[in-house]
Protein backbone atom coordinates (compact mmCIF):
# COMPACT_ATOMS: atom_id res chain seq x y z
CA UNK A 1 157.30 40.13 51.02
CA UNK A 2 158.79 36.81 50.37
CA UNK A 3 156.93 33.68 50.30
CA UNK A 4 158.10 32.27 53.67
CA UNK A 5 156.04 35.49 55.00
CA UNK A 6 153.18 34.75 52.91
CA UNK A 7 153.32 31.20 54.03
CA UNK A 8 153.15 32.78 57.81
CA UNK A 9 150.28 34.96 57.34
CA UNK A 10 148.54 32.69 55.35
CA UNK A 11 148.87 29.67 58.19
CA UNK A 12 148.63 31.73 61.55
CA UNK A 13 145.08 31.43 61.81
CA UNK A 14 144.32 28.82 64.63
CA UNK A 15 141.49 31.35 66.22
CA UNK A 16 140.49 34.63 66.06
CA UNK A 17 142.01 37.44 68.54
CA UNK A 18 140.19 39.76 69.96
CA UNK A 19 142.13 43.33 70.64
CA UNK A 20 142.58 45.48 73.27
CA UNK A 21 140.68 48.92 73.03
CA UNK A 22 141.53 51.61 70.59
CA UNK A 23 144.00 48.98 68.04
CA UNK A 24 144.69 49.97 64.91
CA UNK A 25 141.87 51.47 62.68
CA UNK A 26 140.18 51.85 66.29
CA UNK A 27 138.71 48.59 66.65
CA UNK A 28 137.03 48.50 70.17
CA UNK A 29 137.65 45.09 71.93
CA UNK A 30 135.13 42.18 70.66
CA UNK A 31 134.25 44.34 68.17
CA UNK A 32 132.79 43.32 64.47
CA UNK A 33 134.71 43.89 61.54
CA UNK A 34 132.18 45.13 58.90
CA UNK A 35 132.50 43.03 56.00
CA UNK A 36 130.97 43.85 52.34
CA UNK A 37 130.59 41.29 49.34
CA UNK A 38 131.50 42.46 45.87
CA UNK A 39 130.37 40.55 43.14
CA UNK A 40 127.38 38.25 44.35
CA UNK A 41 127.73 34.85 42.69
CA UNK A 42 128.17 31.46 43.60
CA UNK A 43 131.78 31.41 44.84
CA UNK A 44 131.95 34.86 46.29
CA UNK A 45 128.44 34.22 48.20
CA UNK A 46 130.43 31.05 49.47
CA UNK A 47 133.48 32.47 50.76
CA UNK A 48 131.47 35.57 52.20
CA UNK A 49 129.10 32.90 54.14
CA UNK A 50 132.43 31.27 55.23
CA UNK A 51 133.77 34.28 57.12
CA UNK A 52 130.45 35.43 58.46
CA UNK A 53 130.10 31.82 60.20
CA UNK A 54 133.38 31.25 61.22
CA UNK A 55 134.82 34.93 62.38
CA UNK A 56 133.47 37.53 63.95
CA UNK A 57 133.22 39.67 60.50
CA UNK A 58 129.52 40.72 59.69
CA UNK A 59 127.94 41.39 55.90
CA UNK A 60 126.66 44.51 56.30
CA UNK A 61 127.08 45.44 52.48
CA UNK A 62 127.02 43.87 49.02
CA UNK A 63 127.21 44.96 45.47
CA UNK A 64 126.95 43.83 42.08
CA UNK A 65 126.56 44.65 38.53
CA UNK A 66 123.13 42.94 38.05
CA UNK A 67 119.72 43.34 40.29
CA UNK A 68 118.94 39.93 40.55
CA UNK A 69 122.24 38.87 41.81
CA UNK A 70 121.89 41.61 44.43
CA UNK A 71 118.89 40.66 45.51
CA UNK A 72 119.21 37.08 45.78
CA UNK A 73 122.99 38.08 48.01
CA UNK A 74 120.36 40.07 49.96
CA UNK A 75 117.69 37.16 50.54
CA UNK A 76 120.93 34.72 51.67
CA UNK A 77 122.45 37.18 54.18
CA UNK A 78 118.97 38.23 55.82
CA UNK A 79 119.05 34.42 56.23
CA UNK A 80 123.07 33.92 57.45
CA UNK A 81 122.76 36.92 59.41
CA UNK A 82 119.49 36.04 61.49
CA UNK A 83 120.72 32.68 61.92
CA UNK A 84 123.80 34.24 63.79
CA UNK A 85 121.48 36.75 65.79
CA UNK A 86 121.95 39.94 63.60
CA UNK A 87 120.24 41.75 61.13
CA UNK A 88 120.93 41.90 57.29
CA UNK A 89 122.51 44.35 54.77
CA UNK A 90 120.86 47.30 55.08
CA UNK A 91 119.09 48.59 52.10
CA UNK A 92 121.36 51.83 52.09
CA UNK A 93 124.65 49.39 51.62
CA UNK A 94 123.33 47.57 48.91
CA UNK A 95 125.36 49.20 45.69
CA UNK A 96 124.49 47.85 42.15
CA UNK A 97 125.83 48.81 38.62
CA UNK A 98 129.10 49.45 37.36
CA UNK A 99 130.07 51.91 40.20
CA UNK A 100 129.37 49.61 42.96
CA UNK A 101 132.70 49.03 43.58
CA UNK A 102 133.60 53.06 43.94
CA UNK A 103 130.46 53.17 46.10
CA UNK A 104 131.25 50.53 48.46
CA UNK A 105 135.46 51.52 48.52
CA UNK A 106 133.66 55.34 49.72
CA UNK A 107 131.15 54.07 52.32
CA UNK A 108 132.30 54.82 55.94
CA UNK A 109 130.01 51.81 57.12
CA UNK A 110 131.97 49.32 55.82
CA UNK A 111 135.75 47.94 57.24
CA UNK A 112 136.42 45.08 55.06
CA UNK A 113 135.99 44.24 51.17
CA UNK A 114 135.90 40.74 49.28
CA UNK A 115 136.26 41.22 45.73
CA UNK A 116 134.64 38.64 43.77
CA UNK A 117 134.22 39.96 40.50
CA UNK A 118 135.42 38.63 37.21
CA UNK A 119 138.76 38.38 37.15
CA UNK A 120 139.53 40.80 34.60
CA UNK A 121 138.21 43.78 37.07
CA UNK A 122 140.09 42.34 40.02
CA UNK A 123 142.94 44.76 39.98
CA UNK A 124 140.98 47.92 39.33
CA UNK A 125 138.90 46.83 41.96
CA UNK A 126 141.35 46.56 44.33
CA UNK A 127 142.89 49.95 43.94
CA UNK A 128 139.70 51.32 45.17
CA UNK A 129 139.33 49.36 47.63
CA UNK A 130 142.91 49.93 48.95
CA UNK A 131 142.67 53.35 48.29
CA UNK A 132 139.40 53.81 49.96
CA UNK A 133 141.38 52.87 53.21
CA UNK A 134 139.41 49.59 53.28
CA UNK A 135 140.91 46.09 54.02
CA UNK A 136 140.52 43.47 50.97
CA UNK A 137 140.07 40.06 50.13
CA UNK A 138 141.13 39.64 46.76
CA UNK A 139 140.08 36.37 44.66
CA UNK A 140 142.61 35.00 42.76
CA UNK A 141 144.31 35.59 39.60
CA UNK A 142 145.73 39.05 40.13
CA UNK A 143 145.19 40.10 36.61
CA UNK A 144 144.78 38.46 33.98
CA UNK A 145 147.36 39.82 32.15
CA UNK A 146 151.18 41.21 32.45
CA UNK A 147 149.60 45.15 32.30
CA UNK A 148 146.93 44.13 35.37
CA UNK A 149 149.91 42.27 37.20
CA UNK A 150 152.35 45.41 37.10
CA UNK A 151 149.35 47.77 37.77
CA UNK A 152 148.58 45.35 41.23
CA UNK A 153 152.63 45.84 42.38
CA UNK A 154 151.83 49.34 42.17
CA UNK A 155 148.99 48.59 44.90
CA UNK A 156 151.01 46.31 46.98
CA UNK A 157 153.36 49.37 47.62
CA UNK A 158 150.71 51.78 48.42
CA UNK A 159 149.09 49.34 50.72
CA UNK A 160 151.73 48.30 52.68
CA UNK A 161 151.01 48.95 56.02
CA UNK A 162 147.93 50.98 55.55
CA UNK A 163 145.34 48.07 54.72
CA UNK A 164 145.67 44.11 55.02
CA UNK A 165 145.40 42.73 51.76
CA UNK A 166 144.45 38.57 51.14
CA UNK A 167 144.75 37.09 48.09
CA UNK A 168 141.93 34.40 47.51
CA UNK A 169 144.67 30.91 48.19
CA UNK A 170 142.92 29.29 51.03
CA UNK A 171 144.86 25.70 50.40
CA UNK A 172 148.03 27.59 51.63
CA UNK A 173 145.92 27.23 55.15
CA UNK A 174 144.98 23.96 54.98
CA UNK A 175 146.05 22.19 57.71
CA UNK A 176 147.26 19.01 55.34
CA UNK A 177 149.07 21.30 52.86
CA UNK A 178 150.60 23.72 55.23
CA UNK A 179 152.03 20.43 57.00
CA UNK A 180 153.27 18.70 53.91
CA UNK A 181 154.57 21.74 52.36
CA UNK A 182 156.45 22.30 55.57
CA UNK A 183 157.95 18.83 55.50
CA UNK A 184 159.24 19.39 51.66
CA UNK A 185 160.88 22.77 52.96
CA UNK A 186 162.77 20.37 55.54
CA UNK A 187 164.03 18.32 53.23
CA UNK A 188 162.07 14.68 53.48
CA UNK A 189 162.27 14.62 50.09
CA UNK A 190 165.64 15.57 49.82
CA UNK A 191 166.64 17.49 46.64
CA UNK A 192 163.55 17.20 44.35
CA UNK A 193 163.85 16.05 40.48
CA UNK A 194 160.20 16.70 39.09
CA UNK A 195 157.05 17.41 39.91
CA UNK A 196 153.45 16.12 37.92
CA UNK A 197 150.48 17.78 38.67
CA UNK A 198 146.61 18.32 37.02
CA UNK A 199 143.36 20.26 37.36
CA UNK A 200 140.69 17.61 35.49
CA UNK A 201 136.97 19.21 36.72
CA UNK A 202 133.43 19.66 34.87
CA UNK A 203 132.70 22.50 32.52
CA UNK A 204 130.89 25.31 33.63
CA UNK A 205 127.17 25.94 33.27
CA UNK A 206 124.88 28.55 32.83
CA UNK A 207 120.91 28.90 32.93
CA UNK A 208 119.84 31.34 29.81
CA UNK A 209 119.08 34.80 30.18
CA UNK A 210 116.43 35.68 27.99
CA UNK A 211 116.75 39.60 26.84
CA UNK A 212 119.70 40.07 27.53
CA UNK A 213 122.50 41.94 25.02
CA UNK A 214 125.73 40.16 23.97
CA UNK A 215 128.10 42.43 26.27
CA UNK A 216 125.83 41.19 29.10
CA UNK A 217 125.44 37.88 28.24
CA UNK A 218 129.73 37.92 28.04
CA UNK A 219 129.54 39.33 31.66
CA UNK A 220 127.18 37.17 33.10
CA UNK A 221 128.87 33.95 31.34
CA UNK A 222 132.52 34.96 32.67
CA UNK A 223 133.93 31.85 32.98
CA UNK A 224 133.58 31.03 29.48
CA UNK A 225 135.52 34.01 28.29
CA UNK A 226 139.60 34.51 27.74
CA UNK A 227 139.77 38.30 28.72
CA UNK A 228 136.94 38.36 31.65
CA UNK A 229 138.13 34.97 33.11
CA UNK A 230 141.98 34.88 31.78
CA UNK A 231 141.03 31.52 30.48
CA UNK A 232 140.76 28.15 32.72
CA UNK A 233 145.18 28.04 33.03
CA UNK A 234 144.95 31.49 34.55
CA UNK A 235 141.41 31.34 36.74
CA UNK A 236 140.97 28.12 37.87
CA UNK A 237 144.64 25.73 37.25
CA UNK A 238 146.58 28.81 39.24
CA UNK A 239 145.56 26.55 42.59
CA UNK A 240 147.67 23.94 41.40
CA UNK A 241 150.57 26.28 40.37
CA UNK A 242 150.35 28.08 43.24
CA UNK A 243 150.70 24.98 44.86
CA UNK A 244 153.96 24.43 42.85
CA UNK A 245 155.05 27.78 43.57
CA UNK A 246 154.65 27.36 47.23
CA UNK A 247 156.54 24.18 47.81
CA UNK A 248 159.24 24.77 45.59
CA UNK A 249 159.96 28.24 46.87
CA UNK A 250 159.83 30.16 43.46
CA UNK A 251 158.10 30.52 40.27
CA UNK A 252 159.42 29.23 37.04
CA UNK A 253 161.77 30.34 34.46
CA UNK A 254 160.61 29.14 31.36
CA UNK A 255 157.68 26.88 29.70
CA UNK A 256 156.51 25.47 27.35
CA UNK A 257 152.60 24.02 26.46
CA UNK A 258 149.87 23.16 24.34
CA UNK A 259 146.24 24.17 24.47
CA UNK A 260 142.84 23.04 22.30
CA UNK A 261 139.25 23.54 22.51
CA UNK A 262 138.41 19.62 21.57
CA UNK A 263 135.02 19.07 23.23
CA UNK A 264 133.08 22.67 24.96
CA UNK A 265 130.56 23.89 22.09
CA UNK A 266 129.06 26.45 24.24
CA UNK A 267 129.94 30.40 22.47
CA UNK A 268 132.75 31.20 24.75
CA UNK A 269 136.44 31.09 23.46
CA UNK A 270 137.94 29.87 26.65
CA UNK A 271 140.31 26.44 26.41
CA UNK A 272 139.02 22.95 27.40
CA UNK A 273 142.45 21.35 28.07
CA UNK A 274 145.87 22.62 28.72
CA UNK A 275 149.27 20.42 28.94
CA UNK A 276 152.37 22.63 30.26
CA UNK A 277 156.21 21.69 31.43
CA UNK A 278 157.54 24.24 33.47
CA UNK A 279 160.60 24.63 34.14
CA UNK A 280 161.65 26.11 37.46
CA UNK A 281 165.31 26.48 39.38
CA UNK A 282 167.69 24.23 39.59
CA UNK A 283 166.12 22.16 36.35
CA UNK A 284 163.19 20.81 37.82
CA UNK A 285 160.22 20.14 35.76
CA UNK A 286 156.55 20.63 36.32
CA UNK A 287 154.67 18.36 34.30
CA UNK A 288 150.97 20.60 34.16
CA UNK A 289 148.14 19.04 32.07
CA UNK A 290 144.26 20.02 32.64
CA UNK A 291 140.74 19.24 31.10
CA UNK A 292 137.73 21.31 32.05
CA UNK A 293 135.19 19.48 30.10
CA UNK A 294 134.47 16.19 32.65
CA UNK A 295 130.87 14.96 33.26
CA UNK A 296 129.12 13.91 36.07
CA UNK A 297 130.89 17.05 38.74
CA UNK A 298 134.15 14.98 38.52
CA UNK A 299 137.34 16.45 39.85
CA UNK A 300 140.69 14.79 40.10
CA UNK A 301 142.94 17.85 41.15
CA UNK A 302 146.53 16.49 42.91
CA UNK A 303 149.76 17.28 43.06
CA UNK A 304 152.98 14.93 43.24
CA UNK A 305 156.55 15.65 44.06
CA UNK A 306 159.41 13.32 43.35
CA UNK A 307 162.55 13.56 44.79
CA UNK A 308 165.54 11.57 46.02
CA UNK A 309 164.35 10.51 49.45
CA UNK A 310 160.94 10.22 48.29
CA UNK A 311 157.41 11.20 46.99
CA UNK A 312 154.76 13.42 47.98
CA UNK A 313 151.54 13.21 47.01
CA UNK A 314 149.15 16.18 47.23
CA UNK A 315 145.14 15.43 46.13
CA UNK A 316 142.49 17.57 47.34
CA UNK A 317 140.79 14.54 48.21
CA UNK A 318 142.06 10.79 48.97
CA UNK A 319 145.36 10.19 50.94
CA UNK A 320 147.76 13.11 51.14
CA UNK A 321 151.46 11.56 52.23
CA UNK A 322 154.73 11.03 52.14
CA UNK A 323 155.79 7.76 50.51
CA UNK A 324 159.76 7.13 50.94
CA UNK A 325 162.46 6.97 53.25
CA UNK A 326 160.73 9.70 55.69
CA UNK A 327 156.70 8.13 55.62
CA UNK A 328 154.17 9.63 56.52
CA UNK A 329 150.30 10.58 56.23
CA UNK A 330 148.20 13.21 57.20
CA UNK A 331 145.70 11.92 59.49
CA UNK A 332 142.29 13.03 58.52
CA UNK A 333 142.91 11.72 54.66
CA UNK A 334 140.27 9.44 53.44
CA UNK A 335 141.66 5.97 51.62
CA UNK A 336 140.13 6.56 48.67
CA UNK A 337 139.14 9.95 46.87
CA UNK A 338 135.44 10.75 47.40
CA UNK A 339 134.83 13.45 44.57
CA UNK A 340 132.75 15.35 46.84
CA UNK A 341 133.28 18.44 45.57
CA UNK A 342 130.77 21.50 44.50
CA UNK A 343 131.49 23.85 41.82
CA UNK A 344 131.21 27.00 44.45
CA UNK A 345 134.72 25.35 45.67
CA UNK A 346 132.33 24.24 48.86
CA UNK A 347 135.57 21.50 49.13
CA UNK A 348 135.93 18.54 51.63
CA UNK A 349 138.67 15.91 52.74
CA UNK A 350 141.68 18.00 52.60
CA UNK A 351 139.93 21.32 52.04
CA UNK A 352 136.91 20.86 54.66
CA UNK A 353 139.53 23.53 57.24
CA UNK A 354 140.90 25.66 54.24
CA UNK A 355 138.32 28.33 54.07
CA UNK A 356 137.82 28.34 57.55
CA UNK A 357 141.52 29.06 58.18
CA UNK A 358 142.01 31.57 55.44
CA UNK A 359 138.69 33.49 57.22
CA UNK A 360 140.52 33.75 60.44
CA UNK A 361 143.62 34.94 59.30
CA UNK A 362 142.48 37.57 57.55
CA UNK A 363 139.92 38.51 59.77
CA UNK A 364 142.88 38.93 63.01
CA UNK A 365 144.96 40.19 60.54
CA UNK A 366 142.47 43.50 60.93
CA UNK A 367 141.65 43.07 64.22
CA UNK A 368 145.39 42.94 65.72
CA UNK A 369 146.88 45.22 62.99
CA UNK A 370 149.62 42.78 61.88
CA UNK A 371 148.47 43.72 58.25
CA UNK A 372 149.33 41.16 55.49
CA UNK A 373 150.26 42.25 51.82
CA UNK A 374 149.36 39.13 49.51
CA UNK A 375 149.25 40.99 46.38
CA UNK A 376 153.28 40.00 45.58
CA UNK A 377 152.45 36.74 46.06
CA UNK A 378 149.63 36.33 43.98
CA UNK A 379 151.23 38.33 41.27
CA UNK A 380 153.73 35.67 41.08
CA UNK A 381 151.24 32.81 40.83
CA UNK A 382 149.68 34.76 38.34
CA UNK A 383 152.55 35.38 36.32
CA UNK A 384 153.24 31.70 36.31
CA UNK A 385 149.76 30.86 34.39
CA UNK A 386 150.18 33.76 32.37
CA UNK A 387 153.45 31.98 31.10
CA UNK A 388 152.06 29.07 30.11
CA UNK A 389 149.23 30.62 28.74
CA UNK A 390 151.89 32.31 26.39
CA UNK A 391 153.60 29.63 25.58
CA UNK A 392 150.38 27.90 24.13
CA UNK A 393 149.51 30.46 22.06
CA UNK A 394 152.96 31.37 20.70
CA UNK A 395 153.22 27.71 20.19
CA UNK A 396 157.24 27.97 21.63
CA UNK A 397 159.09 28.22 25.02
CA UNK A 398 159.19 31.55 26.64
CA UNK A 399 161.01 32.84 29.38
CA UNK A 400 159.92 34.27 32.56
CA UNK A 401 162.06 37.62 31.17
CA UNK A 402 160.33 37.24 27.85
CA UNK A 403 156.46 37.37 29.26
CA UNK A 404 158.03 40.67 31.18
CA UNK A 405 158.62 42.40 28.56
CA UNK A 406 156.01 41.42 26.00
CA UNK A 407 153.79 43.61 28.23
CA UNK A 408 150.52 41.67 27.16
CA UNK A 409 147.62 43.70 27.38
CA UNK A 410 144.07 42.32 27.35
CA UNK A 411 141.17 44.60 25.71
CA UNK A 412 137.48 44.01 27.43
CA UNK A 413 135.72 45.87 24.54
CA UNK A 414 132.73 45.98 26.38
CA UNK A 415 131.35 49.54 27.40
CA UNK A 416 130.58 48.84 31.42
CA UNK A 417 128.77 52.52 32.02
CA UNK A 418 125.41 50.85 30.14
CA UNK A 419 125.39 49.06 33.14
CA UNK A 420 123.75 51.68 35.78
């Protein structure tokens, strides 16, 4: 698909439609989509609560690698799902250890998957859950490396038009972004020169886990490490490319960057600040620089496009306009950024409708049988981090072509089947 039908899918999702009798996959009308949770943390228990309170999806499953992350998924959904008039998981859909996955991709009580699992496992997670014949909901990146990203194009053709497939952007269905974006696509910036963006946000915490071994303690602390996370360019800065991607209708063609570990003492061996240029078609630059080391909760994520007619700016929080020849601001912007921000990605400002959005639009995606197929899309965006992620550590400019056929290959070195 090409990105002006990702853009579609991802924005057609102004309310949920309910289907006639006996739609595709036999979906009765007003009927629940059965919804499972894979990979119980903070952000997936988020994004799960999301579409149980704002579609007509249900969590009837979860599963997870660890016990106490099941159970405390379990404790939160008895809660969401009484609150909405329902029951919770049933104990027979509750799947834990490192076949929870297979389990949940074989259950016939279950419609829907979200898979929010380390990144690493996203891919072979989704080719179960495709190949279970179940719809999915796939966090962002799509791999982590160029051997994952090849492996999920492979999916993409086996699940087109069998399953809908989302990949975890929701800012592509924010109302502000879809609408700006839109407005760069009809030229009220006219031809664009450059573009600076940057992903400045907290580290990442974790409480200790007494007992446990160091291949748990690298599982349970993902976010800290390169392979499991693909580090912070890859799994968290890919918004802001993606962003890039998006509004400049392709991915780039070469980079070059620069990455340290200056302040983060914790035992991980993930980055703490990244500085890229990208260089995309037609010779425009990205200007990409990150920290993920700020105190205090502090984000400052934005992007800003500069072209002949004008300038777009693009923060998740604060005014999001056009500044030029063609004005103009979105409505519901606040003057001044407020920082109110949690670390689940529980966003505001020009977030509060993302999530929301993204819900519904998967969710009628199912229901009407217009399936979507994401995984391209996300590939790309991928791809892009992975380039600059190369360039850093080769410490020289590489080439879209060149990142093809190095064929990187990440190694988890971790033995998952002592998980049971």
């Amino acid at each position: 698909m090409d990105r002006r039908q990702f853009l579609a899918g991802s924005a057609a999702a102004s309310g949920l439609l309910l289907v006639k009798p006996k739609t595709a996959f036999g979906y009765e009308a007003n009927s629940a989509v059965r919804y499972a949770l894979l990979g119980c943390g903070n952000r997936g228990t988020a994004v799960a609560t999301s579409f149980a309170k704002n579609t007509n999806a249900r969590v009837v499953a979860l599963g997870d690698l660890f016990q106490d992350k099941l159970d405390a998924g379990k404790a939160h959904f008895d809660q969401i799902n009484q609150s909405l008039g329902y029951s919770g998981p049933e104990p027979k859909l509750m799947f834990r250890g490192s076949k929870a996955y297979e389990e949940l991709a074989a259950s016939p009580h279950i419609d829907a998957i979200q898979i929010s699992t380390p990144p690493f496992f996203h891919v072979q997670h989704l080719e179960a859950v495709v190949k279970g014949g179940k719809h999915a909901y796939c966090e962002k990146p799509v791999g982590v490396d160029i051997a994952q990203t090849n492996h999920a194009l492979e999916i993409a053709k086996y699940a087109e038009g069998k399953v809908s497939v989302d990949v975890g952007f929701q800012i592509r269905s924010a109302p502000p972004f879809v609408e700006i974006v839109r407005r760069i696509h009809a030229g009220e910036l006219g031809k664009i020169a450059c573009v600076e963006a940057w992903y400045n946000a907290p580290p990442s915490s974790y409480p200790d886990f007494p007992g446990a071994s160091p291949d748990e303690l690298r599982i349970r602390r993902w976010l800290w490490d390169r392979v499991l996370s693909g580090d912070i360019l890859v799994e968290q800065n890919i918004h802001v490319i993606d962003i890039c991607n998006w509004a400049l209708q392709g991915h780039p063609l070469k980079a070059i960057a620069k990455a340290g570990r200056n302040i983060l003492t914790h035992p991980g061996d993930c980055s703490d600040n990244y500085q890229v240029v990208f260089t995309y078609p037609e010779d425009v630059r990205v200007s990409f620089s990150s920290t993920q080391f700020c105190p205090g909760r502090w984000f400052d994520v934005s992007e800003r496009f500069f072209g002949e007619k004008g300038i777009a700016e693009m923060p998740y929080s604060g005014p999001l306009r056009i500044l030029g020849d063609n004005p103009w601001t979105w409505a519901g912007s606040t003057a001044q950024p407020t920082g109110s921000f949690a670390a689940n990605g529980a966003f505001s400002d020009n977030l509060a409708q993302a999530d929301a959005e993204k819900d519904k639009g998967f969710i009628e995606s199912i229901t009407s049988g217009k399936f979507h197929n994401q995984i391209a899309a996300g590939v790309e965006s991928a791809r892009s981090c992975i380039l600059g992620r190369m360039a850093a550590r080769e410490q020289r400019e590489v080439t879209w072509d060149e990142m093809l056929k190095h064929g990187e290959k990440y190694e988890l070195g971790i033995r998952m089947e002592q998980f049971q």
